[in-house]
Every structure is written in C-alpha cells, then in structure tokens.
C-alpha atoms as a PDB file:
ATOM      1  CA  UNK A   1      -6.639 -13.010 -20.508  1.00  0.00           C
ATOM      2  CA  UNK A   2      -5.168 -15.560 -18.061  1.00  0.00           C
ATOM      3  CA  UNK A   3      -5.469 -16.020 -14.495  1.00  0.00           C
ATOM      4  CA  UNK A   4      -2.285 -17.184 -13.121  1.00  0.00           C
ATOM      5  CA  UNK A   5      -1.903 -17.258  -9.209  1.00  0.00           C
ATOM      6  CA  UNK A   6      -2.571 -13.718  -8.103  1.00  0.00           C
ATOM      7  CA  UNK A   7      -2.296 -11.959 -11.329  1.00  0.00           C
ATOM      8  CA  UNK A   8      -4.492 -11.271 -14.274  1.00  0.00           C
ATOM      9  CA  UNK A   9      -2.334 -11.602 -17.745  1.00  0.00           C
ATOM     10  CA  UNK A  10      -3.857 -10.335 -20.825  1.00  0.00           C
ATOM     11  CA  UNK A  11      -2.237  -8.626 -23.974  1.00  0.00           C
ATOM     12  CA  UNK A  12      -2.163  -4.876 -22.039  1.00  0.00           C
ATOM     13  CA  UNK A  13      -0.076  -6.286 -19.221  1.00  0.00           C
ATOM     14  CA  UNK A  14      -0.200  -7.904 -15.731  1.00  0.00           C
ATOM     15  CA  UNK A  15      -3.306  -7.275 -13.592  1.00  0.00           C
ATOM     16  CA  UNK A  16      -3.707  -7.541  -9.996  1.00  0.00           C
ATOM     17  CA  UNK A  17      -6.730  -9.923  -9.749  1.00  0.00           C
ATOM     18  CA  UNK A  18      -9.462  -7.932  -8.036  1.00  0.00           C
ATOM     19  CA  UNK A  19     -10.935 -11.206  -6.251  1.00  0.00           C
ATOM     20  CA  UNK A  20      -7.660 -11.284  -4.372  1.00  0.00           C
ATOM     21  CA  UNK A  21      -7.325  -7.391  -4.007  1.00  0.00           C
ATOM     22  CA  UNK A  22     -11.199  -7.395  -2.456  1.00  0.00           C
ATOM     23  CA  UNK A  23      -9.860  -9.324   0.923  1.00  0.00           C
ATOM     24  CA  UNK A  24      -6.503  -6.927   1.147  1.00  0.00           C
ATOM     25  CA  UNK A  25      -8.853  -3.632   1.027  1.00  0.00           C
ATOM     26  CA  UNK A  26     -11.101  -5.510   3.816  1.00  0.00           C
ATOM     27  CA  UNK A  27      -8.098  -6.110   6.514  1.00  0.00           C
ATOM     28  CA  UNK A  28      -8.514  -4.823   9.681  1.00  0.00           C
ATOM     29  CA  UNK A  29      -6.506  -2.103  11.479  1.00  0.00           C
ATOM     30  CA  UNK A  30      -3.801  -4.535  12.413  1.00  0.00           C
ATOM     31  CA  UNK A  31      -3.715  -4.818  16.754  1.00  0.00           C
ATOM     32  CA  UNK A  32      -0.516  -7.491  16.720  1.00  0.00           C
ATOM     33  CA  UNK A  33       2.544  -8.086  15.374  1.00  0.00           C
ATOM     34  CA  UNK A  34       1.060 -11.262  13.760  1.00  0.00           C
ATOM     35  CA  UNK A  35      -1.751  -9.097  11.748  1.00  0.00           C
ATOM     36  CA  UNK A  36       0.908  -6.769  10.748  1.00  0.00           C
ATOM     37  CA  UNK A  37       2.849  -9.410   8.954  1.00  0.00           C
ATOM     38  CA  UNK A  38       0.089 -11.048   7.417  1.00  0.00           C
ATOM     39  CA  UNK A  39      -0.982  -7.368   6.048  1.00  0.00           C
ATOM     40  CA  UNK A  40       2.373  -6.933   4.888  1.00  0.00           C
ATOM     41  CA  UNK A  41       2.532 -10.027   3.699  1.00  0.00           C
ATOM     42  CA  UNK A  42       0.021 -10.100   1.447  1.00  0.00           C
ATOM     43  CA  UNK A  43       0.483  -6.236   0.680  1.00  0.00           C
ATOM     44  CA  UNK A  44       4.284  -6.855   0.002  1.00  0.00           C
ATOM     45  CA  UNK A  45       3.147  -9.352  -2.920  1.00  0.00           C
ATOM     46  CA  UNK A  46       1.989  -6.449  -4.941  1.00  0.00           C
ATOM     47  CA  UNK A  47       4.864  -4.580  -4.075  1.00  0.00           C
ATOM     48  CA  UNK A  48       5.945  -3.890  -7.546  1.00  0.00           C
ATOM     49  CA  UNK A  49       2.061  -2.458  -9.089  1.00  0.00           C
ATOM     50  CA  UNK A  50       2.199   0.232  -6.329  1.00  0.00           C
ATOM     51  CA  UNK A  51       5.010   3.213  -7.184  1.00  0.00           C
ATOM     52  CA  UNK A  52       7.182   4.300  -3.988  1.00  0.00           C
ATOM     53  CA  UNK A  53       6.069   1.204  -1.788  1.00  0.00           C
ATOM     54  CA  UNK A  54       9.110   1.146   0.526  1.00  0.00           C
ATOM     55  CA  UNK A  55       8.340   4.766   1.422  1.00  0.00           C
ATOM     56  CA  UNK A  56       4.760   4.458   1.823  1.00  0.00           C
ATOM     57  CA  UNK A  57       4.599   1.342   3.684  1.00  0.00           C
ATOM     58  CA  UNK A  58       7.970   2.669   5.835  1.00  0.00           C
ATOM     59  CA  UNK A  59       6.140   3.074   8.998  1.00  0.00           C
ATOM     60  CA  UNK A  60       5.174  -0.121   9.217  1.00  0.00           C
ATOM     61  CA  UNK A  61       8.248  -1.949   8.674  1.00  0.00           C
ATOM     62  CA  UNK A  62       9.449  -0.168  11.351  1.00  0.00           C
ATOM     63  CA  UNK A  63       6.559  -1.836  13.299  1.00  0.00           C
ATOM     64  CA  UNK A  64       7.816  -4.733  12.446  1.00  0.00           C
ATOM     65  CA  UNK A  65      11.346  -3.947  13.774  1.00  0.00           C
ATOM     66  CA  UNK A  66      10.936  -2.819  16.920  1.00  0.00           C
ATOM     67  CA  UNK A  67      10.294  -4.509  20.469  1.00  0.00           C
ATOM     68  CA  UNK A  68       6.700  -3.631  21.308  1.00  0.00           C
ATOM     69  CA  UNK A  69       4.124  -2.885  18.861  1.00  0.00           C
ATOM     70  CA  UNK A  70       2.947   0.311  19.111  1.00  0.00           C
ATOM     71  CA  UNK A  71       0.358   1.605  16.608  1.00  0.00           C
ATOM     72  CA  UNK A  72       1.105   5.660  15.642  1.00  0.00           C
ATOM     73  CA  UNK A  73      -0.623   7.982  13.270  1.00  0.00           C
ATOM     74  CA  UNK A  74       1.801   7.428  10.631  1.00  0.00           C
ATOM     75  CA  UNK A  75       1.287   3.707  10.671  1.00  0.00           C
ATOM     76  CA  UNK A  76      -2.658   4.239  10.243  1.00  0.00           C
ATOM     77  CA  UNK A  77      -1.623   7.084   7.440  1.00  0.00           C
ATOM     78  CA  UNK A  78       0.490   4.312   5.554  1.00  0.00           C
ATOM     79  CA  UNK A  79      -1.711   1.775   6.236  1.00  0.00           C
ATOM     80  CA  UNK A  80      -4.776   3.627   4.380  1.00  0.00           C
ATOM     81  CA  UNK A  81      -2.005   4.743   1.784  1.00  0.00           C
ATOM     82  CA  UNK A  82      -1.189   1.199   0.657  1.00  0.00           C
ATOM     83  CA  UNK A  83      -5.010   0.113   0.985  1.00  0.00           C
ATOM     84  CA  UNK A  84      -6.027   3.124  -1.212  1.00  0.00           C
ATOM     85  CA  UNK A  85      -2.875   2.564  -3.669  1.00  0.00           C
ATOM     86  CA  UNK A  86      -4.470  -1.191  -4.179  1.00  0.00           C
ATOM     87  CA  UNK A  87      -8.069   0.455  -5.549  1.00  0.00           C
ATOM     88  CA  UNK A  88      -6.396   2.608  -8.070  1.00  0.00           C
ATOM     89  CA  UNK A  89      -6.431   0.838 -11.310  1.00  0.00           C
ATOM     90  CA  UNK A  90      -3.116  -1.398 -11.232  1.00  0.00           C
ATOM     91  CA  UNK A  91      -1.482  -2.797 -14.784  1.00  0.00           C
ATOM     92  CA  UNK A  92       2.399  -3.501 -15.672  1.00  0.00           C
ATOM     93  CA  UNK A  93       2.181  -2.688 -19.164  1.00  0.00           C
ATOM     94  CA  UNK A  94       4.678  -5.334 -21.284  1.00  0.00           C
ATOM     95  CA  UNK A  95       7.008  -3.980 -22.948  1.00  0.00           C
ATOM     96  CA  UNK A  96       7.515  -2.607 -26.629  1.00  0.00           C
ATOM     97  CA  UNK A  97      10.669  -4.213 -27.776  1.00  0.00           C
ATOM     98  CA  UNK A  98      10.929  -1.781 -30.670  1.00  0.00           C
ATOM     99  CA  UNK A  99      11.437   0.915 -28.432  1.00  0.00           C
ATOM    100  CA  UNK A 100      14.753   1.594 -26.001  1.00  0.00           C
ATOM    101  CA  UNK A 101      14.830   1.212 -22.314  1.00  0.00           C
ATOM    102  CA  UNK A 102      15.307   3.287 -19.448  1.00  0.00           C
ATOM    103  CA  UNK A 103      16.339   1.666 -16.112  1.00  0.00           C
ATOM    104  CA  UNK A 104      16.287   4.517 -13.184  1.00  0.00           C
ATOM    105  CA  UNK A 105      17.547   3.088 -10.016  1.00  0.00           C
ATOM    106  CA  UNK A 106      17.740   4.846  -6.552  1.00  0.00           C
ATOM    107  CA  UNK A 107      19.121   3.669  -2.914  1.00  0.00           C
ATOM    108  CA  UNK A 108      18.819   5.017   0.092  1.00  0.00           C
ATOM    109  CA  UNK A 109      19.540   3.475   4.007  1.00  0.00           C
ATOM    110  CA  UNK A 110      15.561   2.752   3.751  1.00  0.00           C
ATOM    111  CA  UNK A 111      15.831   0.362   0.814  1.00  0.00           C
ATOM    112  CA  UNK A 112      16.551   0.144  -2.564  1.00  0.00           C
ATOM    113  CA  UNK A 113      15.029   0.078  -5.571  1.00  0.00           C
ATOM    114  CA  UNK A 114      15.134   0.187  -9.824  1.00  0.00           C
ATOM    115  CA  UNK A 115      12.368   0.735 -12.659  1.00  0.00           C
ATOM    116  CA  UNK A 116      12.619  -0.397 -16.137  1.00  0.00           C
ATOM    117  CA  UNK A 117      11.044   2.546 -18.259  1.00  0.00           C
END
C-alpha cells in the first residue's frame, strides 16, 4: 500500500488514512462560523467515502449560509452523523474492468450528485 496525501492506496482500493481520520473524530462541537468551516472543511475532503453526504451534513451547510450562527439539534444530529460515518470502515474499491458499469445519478435543489456502480 501507498500513502499518498490523505489517502491510503493499496490493491483493494482507496483508504481514508486513519492518522488523519483520528483528529476529524476529535473536533469539537463547533461554537463559530470559523470552526464550522474548518469541520467542514476537512469533513468535505472525504466527501466521496461517506454515502448520502450532502443530506447528512445538510444542516450544517445551512449554518454556513445563514446570518448568525445558531447551533440546533439537527446540526449536533448531523454533526455526530458525519463523525460516526468517518469510524465505519471506509474503502473505494477500484474497479473490475471486465465487468459493465452502472452510473446512477440524482439532483435535487439541495445538491447533486452521481455514483459509478
């Protein structure tokens, strides 16, 4: 296997490096805009190992979005969502070139998004 930036590569797939994930688990409730974006930040990196991210983490984009930063119960529900989603074992398999491929895509006015199968 290979360690390249944030990322584990080895012949099963791309990893999320658990030295890196360790600090992301650790964050703090977020009390500022600031923290927010450095949470998301570093959350929105791994976007594409966690399945439904824009919906999970919808909350607190809108956190992001708005005037005053107001912390809510949904926030602190997608907050341990997305923390929780980073423990569970994380791999993007490569894939097998002998088989076909699937793209589903979906849209929505909260984002869009596509998954090669």
């Amino acid at each position: 296997s290979i360690d390249y930036l944030v990322h584990i590569v080895s012949s099963q797939g791309v990893h999320a490096n658990p030295e890196k994930l360790e600090a992301m688990v650790k964050w703090p409730v977020p009390t500022t805009v600031k923290q927010l974006r450095g949470f998301m930040g570093l959350r929105g990196y791994y976007r594409r190992f966690i399945a439904n991210y824009a919906s999970i983490a919808a909350p607190l984009t809108d956190l992001l979005r708005q005037d005053a930063f107001t912390w809510t119960d949904s926030a602190t529900s997608a907050f341990i969502a997305l923390k929780n989603a980073m423990t569970a074992a994380l791999v993007l398999c490569l894939p097998d070139f002998s088989q076909e491929f699937i793209i589903e895509t979906d849209a929505s006015n909260a984002g869009i998004g596509a998954v090669l199968m």
